[in-house]
C-alpha atoms as a PDB file:
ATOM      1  CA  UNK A   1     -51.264  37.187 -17.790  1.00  0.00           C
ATOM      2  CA  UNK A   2     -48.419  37.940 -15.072  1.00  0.00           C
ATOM      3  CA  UNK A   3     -48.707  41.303 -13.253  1.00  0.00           C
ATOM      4  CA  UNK A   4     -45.760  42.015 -10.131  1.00  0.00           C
ATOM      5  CA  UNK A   5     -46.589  44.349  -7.488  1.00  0.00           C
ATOM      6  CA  UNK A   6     -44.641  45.485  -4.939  1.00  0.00           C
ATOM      7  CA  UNK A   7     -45.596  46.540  -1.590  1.00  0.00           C
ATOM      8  CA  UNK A   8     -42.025  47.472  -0.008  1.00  0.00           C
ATOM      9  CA  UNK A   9     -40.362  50.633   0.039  1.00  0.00           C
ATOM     10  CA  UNK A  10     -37.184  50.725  -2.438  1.00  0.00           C
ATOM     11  CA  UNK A  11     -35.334  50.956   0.860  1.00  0.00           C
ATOM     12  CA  UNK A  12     -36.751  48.637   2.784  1.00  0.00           C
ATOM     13  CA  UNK A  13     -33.988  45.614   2.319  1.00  0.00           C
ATOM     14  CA  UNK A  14     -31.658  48.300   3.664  1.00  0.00           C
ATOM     15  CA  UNK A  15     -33.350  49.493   6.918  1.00  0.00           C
ATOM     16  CA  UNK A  16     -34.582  46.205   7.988  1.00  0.00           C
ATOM     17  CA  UNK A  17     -31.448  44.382   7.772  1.00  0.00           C
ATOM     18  CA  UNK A  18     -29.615  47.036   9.298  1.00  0.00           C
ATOM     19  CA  UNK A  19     -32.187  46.906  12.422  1.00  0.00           C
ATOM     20  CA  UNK A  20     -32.399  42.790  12.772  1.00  0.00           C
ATOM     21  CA  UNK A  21     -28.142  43.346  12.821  1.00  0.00           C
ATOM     22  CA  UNK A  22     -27.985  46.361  15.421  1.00  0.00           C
ATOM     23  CA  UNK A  23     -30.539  44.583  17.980  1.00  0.00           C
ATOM     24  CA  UNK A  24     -29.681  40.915  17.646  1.00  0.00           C
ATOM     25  CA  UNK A  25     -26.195  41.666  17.994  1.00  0.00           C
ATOM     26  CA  UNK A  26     -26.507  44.048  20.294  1.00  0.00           C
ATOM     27  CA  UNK A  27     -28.714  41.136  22.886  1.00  0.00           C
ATOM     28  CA  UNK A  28     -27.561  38.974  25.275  1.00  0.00           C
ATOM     29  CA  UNK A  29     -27.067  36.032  23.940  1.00  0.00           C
ATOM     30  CA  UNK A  30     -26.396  37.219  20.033  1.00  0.00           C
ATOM     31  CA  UNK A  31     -28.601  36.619  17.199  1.00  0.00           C
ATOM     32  CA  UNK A  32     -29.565  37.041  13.961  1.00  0.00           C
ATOM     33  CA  UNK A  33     -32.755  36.168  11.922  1.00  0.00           C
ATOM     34  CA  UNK A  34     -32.951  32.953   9.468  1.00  0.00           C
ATOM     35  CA  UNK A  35     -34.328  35.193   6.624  1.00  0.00           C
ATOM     36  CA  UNK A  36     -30.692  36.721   6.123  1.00  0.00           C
ATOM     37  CA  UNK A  37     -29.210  33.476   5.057  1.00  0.00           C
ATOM     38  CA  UNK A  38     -30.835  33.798   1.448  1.00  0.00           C
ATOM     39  CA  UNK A  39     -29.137  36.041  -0.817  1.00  0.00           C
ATOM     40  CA  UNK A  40     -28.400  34.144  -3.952  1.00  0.00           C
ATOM     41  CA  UNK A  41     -25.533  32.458  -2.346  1.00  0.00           C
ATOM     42  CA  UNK A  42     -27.693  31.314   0.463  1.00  0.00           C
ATOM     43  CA  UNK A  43     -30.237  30.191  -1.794  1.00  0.00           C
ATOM     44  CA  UNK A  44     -28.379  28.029  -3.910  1.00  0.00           C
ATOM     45  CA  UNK A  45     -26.908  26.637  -1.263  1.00  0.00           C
ATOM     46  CA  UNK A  46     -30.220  25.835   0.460  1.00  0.00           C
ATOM     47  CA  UNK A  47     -31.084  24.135  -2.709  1.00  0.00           C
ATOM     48  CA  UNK A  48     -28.660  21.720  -2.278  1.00  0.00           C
ATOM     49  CA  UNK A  49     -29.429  20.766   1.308  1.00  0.00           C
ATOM     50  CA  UNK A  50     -32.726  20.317   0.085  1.00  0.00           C
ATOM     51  CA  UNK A  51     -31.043  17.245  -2.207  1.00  0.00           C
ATOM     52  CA  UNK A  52     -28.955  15.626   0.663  1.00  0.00           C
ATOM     53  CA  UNK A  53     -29.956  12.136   2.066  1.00  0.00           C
ATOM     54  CA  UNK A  54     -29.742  13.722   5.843  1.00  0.00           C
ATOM     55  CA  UNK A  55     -32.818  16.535   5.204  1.00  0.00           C
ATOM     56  CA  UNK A  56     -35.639  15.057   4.974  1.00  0.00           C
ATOM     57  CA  UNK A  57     -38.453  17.615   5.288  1.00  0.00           C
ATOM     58  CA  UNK A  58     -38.932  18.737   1.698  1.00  0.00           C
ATOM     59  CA  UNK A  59     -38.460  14.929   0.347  1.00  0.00           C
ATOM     60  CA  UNK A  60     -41.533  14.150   3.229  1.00  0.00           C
ATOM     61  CA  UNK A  61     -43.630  17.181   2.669  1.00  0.00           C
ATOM     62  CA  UNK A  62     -43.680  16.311  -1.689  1.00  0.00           C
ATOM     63  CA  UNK A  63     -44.597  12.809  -0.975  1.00  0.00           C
ATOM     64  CA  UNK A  64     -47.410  13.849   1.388  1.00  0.00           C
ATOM     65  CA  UNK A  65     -47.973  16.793  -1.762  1.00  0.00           C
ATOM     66  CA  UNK A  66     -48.292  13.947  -4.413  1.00  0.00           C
ATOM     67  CA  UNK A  67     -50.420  11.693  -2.142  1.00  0.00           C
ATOM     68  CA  UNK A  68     -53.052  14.029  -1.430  1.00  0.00           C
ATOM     69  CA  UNK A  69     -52.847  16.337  -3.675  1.00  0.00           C
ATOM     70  CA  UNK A  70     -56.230  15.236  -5.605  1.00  0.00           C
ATOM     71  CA  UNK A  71     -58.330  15.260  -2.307  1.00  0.00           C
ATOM     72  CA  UNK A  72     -56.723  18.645  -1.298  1.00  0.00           C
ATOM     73  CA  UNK A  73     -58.137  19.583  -4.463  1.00  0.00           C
ATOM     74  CA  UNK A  74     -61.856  18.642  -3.873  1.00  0.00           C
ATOM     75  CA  UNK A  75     -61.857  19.963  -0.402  1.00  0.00           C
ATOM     76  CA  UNK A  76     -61.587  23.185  -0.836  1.00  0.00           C
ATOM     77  CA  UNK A  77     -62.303  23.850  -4.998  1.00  0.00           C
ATOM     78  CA  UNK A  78     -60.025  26.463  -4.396  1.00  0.00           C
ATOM     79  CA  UNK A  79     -59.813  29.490  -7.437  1.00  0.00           C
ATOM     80  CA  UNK A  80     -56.827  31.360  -5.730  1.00  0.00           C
ATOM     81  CA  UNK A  81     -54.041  29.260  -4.601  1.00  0.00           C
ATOM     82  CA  UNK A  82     -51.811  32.448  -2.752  1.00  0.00           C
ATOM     83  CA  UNK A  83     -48.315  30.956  -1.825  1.00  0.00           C
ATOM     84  CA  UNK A  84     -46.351  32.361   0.888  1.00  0.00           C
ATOM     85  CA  UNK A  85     -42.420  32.121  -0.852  1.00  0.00           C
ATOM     86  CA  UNK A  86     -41.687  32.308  -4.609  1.00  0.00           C
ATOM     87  CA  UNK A  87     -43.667  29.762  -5.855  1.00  0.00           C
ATOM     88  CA  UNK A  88     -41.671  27.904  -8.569  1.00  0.00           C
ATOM     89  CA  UNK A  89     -40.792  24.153  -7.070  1.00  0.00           C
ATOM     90  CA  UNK A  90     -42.178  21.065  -7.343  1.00  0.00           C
ATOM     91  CA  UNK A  91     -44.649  21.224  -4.783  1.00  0.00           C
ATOM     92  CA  UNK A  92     -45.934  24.372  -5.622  1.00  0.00           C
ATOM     93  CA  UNK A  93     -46.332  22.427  -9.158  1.00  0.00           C
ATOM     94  CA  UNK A  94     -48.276  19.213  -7.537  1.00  0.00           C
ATOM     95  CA  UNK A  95     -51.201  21.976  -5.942  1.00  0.00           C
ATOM     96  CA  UNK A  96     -51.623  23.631  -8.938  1.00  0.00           C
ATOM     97  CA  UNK A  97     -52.211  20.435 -11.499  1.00  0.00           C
ATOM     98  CA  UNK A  98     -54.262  18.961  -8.560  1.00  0.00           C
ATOM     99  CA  UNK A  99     -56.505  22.200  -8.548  1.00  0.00           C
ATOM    100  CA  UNK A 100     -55.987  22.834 -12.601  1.00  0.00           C
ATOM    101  CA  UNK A 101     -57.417  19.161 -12.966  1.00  0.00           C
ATOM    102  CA  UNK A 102     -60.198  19.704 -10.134  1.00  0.00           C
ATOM    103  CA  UNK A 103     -61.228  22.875 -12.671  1.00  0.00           C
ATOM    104  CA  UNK A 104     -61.509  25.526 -10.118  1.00  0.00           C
ATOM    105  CA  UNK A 105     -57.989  27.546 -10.303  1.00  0.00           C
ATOM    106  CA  UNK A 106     -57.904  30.542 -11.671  1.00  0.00           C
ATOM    107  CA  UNK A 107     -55.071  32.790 -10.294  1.00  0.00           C
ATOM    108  CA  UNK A 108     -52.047  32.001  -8.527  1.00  0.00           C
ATOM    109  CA  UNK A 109     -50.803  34.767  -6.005  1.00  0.00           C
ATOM    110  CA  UNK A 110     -47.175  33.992  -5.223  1.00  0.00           C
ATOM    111  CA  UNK A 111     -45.711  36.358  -2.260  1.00  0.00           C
ATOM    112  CA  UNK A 112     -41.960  36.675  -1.859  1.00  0.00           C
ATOM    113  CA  UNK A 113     -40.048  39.493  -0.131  1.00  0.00           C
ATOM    114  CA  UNK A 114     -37.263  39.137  -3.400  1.00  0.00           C
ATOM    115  CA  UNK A 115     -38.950  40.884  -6.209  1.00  0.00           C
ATOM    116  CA  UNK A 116     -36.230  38.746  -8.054  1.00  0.00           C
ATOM    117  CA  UNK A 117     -36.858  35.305  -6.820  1.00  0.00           C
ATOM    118  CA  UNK A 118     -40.633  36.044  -7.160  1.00  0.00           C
ATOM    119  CA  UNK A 119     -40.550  37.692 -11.225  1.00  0.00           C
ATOM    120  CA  UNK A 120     -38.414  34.274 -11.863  1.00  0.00           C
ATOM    121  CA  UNK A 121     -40.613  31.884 -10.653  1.00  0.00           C
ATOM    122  CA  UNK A 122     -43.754  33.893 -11.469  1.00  0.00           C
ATOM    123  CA  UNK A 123     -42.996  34.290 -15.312  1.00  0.00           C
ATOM    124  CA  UNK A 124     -42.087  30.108 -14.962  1.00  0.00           C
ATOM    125  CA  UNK A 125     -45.353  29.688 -13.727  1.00  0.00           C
ATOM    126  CA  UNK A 126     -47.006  31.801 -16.822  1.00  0.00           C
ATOM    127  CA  UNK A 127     -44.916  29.977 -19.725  1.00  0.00           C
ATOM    128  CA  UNK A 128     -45.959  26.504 -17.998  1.00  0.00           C
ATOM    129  CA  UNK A 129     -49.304  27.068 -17.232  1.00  0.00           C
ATOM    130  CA  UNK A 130     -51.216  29.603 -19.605  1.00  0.00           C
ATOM    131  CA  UNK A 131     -54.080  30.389 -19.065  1.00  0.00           C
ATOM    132  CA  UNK A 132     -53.643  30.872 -14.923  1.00  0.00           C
ATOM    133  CA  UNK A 133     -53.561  34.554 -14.077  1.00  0.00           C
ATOM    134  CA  UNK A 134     -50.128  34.586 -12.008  1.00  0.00           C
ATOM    135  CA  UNK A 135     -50.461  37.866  -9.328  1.00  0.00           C
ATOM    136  CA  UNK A 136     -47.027  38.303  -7.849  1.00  0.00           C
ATOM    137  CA  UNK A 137     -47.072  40.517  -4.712  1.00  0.00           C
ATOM    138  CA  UNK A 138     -43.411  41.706  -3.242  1.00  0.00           C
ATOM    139  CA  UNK A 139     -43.789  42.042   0.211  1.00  0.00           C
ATOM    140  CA  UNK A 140     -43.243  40.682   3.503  1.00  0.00           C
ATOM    141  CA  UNK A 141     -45.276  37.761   4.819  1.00  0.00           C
ATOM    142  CA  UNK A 142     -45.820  39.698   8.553  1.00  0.00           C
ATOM    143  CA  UNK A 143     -46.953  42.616   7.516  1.00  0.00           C
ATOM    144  CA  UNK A 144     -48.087  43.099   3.348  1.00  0.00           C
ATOM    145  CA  UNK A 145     -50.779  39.993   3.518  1.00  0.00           C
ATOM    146  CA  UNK A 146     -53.791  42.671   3.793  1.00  0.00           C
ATOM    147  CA  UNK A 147     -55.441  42.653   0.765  1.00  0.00           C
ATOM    148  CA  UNK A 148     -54.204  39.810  -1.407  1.00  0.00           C
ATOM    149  CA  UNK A 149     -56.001  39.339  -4.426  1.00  0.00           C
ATOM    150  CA  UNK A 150     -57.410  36.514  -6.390  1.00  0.00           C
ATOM    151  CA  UNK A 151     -61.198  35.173  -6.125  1.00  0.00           C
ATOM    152  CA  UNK A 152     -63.186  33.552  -3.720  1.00  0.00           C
ATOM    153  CA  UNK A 153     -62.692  30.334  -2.107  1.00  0.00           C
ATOM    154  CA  UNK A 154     -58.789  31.151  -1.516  1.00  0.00           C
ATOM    155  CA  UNK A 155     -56.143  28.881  -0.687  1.00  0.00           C
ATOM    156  CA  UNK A 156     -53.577  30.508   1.735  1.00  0.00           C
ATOM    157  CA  UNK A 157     -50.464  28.042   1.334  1.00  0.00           C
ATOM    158  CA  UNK A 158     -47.303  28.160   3.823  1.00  0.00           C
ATOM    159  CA  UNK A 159     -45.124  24.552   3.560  1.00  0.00           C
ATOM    160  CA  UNK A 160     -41.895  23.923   4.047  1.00  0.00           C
ATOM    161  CA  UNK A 161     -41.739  24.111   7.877  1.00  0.00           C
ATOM    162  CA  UNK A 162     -40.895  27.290   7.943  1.00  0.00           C
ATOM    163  CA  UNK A 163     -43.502  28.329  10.742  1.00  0.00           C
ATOM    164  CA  UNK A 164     -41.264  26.127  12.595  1.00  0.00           C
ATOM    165  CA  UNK A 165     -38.734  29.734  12.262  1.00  0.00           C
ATOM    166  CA  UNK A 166     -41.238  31.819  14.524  1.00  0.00           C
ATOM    167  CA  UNK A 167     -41.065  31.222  18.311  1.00  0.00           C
ATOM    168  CA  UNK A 168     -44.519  30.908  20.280  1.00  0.00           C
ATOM    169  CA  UNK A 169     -45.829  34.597  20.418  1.00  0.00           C
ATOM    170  CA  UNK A 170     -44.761  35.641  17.303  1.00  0.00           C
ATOM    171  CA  UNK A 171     -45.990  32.325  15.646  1.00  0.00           C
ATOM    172  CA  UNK A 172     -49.482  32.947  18.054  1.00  0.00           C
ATOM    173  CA  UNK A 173     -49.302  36.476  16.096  1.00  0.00           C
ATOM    174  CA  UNK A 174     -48.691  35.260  12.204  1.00  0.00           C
ATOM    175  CA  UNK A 175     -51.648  32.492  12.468  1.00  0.00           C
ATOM    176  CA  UNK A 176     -54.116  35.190  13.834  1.00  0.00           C
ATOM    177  CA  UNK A 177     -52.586  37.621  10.876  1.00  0.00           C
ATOM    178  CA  UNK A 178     -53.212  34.988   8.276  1.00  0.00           C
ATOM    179  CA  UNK A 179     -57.060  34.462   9.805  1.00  0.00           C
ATOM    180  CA  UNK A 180     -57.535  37.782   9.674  1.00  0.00           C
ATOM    181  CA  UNK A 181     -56.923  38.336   5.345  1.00  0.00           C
ATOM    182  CA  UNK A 182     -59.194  35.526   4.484  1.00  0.00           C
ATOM    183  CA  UNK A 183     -62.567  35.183   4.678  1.00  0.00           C
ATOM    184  CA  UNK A 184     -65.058  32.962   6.881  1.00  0.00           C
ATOM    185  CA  UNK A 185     -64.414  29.678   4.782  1.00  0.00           C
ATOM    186  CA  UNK A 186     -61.806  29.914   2.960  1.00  0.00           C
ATOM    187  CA  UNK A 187     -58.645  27.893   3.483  1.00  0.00           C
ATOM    188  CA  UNK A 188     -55.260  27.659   4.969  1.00  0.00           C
ATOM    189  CA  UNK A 189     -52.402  24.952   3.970  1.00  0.00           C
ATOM    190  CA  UNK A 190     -49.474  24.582   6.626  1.00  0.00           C
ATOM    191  CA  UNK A 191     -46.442  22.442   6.345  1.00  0.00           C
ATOM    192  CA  UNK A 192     -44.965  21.408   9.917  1.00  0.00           C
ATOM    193  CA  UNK A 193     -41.517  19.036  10.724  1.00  0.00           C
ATOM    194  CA  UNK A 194     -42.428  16.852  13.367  1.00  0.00           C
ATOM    195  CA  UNK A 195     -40.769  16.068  16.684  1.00  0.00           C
ATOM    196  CA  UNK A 196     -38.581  13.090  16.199  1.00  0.00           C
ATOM    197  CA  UNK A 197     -35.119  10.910  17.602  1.00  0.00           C
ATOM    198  CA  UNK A 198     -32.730  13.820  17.763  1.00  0.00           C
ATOM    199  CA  UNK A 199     -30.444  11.327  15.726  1.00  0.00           C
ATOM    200  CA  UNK A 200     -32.560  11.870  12.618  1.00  0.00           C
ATOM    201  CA  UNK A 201     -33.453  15.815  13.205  1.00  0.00           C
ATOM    202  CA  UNK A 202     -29.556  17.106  13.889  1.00  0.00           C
ATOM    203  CA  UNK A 203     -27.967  15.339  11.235  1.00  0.00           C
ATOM    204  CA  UNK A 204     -30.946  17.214   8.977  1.00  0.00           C
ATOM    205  CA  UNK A 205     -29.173  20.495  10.197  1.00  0.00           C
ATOM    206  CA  UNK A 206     -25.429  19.504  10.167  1.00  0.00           C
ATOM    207  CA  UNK A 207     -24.669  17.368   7.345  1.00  0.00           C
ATOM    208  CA  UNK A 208     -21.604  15.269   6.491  1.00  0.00           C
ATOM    209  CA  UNK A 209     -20.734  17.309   4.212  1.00  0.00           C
ATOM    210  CA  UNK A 210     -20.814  20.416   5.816  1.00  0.00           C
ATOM    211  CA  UNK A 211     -22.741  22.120   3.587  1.00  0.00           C
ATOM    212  CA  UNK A 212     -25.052  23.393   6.044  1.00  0.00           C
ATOM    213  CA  UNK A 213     -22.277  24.598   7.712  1.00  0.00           C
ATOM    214  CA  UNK A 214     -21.528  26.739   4.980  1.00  0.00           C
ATOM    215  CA  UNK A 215     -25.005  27.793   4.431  1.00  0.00           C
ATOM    216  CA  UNK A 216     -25.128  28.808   8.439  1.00  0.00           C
ATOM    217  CA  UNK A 217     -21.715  30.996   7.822  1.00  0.00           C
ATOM    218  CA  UNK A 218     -23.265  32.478   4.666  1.00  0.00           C
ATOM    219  CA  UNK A 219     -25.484  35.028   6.896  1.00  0.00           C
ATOM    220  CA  UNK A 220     -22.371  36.530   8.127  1.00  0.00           C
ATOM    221  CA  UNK A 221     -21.374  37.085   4.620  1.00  0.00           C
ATOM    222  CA  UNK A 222     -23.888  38.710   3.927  1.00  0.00           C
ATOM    223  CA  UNK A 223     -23.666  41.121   6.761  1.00  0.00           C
ATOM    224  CA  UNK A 224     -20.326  41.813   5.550  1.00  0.00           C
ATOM    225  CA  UNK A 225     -21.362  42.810   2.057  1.00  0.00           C
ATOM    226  CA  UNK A 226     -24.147  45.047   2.796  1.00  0.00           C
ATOM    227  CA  UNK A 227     -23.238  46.327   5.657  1.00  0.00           C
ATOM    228  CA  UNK A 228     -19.420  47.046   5.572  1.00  0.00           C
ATOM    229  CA  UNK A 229     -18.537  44.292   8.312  1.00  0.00           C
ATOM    230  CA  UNK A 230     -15.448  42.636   8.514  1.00  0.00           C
ATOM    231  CA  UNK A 231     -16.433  38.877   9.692  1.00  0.00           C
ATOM    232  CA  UNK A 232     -14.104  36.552   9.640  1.00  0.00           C
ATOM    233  CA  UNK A 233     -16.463  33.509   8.342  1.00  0.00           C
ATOM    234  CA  UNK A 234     -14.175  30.311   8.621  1.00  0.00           C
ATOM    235  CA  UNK A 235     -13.511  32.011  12.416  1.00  0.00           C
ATOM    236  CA  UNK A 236     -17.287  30.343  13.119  1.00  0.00           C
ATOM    237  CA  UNK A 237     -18.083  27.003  13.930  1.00  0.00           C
ATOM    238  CA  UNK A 238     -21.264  25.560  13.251  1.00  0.00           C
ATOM    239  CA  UNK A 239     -23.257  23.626  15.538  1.00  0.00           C
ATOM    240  CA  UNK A 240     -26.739  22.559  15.329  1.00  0.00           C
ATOM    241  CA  UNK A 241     -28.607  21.671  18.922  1.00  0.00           C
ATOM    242  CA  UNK A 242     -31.576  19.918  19.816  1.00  0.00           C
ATOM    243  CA  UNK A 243     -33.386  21.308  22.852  1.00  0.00           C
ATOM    244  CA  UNK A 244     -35.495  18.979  24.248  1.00  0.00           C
ATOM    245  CA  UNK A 245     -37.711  21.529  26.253  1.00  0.00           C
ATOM    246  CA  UNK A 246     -38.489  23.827  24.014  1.00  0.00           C
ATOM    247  CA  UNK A 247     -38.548  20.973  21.414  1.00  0.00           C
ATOM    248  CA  UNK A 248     -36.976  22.748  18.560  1.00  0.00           C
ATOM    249  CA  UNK A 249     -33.328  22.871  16.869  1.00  0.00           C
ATOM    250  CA  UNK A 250     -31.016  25.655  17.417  1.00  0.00           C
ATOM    251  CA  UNK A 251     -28.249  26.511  14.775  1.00  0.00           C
ATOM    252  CA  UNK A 252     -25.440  28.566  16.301  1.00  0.00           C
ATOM    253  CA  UNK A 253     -22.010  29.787  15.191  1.00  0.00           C
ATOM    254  CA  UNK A 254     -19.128  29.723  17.703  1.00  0.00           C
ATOM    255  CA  UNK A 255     -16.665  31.691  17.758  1.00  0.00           C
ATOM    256  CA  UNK A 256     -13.543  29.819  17.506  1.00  0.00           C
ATOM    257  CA  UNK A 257     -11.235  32.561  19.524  1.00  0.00           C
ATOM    258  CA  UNK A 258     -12.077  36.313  20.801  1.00  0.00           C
ATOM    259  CA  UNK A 259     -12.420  38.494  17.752  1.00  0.00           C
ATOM    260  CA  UNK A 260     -13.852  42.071  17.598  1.00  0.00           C
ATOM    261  CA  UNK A 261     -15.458  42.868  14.641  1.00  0.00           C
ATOM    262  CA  UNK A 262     -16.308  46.143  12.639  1.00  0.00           C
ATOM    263  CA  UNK A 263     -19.624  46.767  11.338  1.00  0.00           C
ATOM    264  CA  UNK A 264     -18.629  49.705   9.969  1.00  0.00           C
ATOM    265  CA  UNK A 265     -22.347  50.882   8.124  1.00  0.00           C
ATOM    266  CA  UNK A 266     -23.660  50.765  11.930  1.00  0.00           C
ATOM    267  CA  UNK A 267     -21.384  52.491  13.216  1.00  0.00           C
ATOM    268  CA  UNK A 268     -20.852  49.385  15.700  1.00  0.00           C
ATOM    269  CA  UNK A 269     -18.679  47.152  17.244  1.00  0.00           C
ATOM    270  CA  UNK A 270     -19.074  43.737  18.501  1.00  0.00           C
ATOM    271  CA  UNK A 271     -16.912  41.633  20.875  1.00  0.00           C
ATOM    272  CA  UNK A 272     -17.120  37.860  20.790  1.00  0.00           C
ATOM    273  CA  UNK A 273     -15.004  35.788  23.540  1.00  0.00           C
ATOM    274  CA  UNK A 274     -13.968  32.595  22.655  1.00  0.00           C
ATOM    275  CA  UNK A 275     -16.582  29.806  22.304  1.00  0.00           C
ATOM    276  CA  UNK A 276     -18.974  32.418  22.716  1.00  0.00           C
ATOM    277  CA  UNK A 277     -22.411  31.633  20.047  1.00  0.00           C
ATOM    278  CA  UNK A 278     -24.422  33.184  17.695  1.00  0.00           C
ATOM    279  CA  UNK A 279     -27.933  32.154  17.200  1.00  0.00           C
ATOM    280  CA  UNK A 280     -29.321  32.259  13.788  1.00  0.00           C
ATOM    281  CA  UNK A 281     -32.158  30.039  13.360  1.00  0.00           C
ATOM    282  CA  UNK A 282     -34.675  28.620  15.596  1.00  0.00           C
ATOM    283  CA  UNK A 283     -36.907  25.466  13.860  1.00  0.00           C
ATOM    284  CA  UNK A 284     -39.698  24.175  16.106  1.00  0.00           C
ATOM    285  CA  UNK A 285     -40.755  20.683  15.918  1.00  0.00           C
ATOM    286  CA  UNK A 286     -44.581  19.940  16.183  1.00  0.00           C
ATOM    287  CA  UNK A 287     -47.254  16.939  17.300  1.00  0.00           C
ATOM    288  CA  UNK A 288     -50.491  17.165  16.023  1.00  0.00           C
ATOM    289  CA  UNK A 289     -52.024  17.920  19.124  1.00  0.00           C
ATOM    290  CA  UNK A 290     -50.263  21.255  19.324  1.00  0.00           C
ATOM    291  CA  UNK A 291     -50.263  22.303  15.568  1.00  0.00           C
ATOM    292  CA  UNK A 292     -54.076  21.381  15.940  1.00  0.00           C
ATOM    293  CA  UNK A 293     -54.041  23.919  19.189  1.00  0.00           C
ATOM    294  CA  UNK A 294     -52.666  26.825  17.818  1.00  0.00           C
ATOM    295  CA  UNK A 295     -54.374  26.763  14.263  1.00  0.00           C
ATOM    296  CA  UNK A 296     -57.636  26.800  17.073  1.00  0.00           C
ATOM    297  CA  UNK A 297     -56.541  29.772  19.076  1.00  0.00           C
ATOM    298  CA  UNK A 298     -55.842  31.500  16.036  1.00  0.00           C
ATOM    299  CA  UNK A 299     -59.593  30.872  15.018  1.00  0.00           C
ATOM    300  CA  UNK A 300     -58.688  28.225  12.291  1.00  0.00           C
ATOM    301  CA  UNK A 301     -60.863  25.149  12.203  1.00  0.00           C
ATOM    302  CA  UNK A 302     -58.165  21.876  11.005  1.00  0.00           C
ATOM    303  CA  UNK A 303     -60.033  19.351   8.701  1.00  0.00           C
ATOM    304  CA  UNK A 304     -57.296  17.331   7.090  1.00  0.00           C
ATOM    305  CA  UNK A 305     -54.418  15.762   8.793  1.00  0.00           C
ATOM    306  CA  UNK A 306     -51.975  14.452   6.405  1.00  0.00           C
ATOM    307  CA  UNK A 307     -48.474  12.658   7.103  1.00  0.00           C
ATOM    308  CA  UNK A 308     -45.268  11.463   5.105  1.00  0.00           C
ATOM    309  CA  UNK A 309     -45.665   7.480   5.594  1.00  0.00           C
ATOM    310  CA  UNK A 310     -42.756   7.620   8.068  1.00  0.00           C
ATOM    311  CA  UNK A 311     -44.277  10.038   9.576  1.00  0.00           C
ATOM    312  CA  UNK A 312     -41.675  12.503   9.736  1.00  0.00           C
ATOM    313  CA  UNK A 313     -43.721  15.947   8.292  1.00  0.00           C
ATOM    314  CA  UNK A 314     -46.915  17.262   8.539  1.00  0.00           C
ATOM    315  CA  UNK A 315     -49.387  19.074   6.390  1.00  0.00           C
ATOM    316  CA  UNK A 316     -52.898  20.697   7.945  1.00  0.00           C
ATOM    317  CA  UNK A 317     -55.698  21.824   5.726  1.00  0.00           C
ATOM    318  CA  UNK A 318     -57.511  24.247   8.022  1.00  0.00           C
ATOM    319  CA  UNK A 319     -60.531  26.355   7.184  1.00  0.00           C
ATOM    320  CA  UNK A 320     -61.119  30.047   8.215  1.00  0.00           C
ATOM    321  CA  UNK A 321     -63.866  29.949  10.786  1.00  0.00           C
END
């Protein structure tokens, strides 16, 4: 059985992009969120960084997925594996025959803020695994997690590094959010990229082939569709930096000459001098000792501990205290 509900207001899409646009081009220096880069343009193109030989997180995170799967499995006896993102690749697949063949799942509760995305990969899941109750829930992983469905223990799952996208407060603020929907006990799955020689983590953001370039541009494409700008895309260079303090990578667009540009459903204009850069994703880099910190202030007790063999990704099974 596959039931879809949705949580956001039909105009939601609208009025948050059009806020995330107005302030982070409005600040000093410019930016714009990562979630903007996937439209169906974006995503596709995501896919395919996901297949070159410079990114390694989501070839490290699957092997650690495969490996440990089984003993994920009889940790927690999980019945409701709840997956933050749409829920229809292969690692989603490897946690869901672990806990199938374990004989505890029940329901899988996939939440994605594209009621698209998540109806694909939810009515995948259903034809491929009947018998599973799939619960899709459209909504926003900061602030539609109250609630979630599915029976008791639960399995909160967030992988792909993507924590790494929240700065310190506002990552301090999702863990204690996530804490906060499940219950004393139940459990809490968190994939995290590891610090590592800057010559293995910038390549991972600014491929050969440039197709992470194009996947960085993309956002402003999408601005320009939905919001009636006129960026000039190919005007942008991409650049991906490692900062070494804050130990996280930086992508950026630079403007290649002074432009103005029209965003004409704000009402706005927005001057960029030459060189001048956008920033449009932020991807910490963790060591244990840190991820095991925070999961702790956010009153999450870590039990597992699980690396790729080279040691390049992370996953942390933590328990609700």
């Amino acid at each position: 059985m596959t039931e879809i509900e949705n949580r956001l207001p039909a105009d939601h899409f609208d009025r948050a992009l059009a806020a995330d646009v107005r302030a982070g081009l409005s600040a000093r220096p410019k930016t714009l969120p990562p979630k903007w880069f996937y439209d169906a343009e974006g995503s596709r193109l995501f896919e395919r960084i996901t297949e070159l030989a410079e990114y390694y997180p989501t070839r490290a995170e699957a092997e650690i997925l495969r490996t440990r799967a089984a003993e994920l499995a009889g940790l927690t006896g999980a019945r409701t594996l709840v997956e933050l993102g749409s829920g229809s690749s292969e690692k989603t697949r490897l946690l869901l025959d672990a806990l199938g063949e374990h004989g505890s799942l029940r329901e899988f509760v996939p939440l994605d803020v594209s009621e698209s995305a998540l109806r694909e990969a939810a009515e995948k899941i259903a034809i491929d695994y009947p018998g599973l109750g799939v619960h899709g829930v459209v909504g926003d992983f900061a602030t539609d997690l109250g609630g979630l469905p599915g029976a008791a223990p639960r399995m909160l799952v967030f992988l792909g590094g993507t924590i790494g996208n929240l700065e310190p407060p506002a990552r301090a603020e999702f863990l204690a959010g996530l804490r906060s929907v499940l219950e004393p006990g139940e459990w809490l799955l968190l994939g995290t990229d590891l610090v590592k020689d800057p010559a293995v983590l910038v390549p991972a953001y600014a491929d050969a082939a440039g197709v992470t370039a194009e996947f960085n541009r993309n956002v402003l494409r999408v601005v320009n569709r939905e919001l009636g700008a006129d960026f000039e895309p190919e005007s942008f260079e991409h650049h991906a930096v490692w900062d070494p303090d804050r130990e996280w990578i930086e992508m950026r667009l630079r403007a290649r000459r002074p432009m103005r540009v029209r965003i004409a459903g704000l009402g706005l204009d927005v001057e960029f001098a030459e060189g001048e850069e956008l920033r449009t994703e932020v991807s910490a880099k963790f060591r244990r000792a840190g991820i095991e910190a925070e999961l702790g202030a956010a009153g999450f007790t870590p039990v597992r501990y699980w690396t790729d063999r080279e040691q390049r990704f992370a996953v942390t099974l933590a328990r609700r205290a």
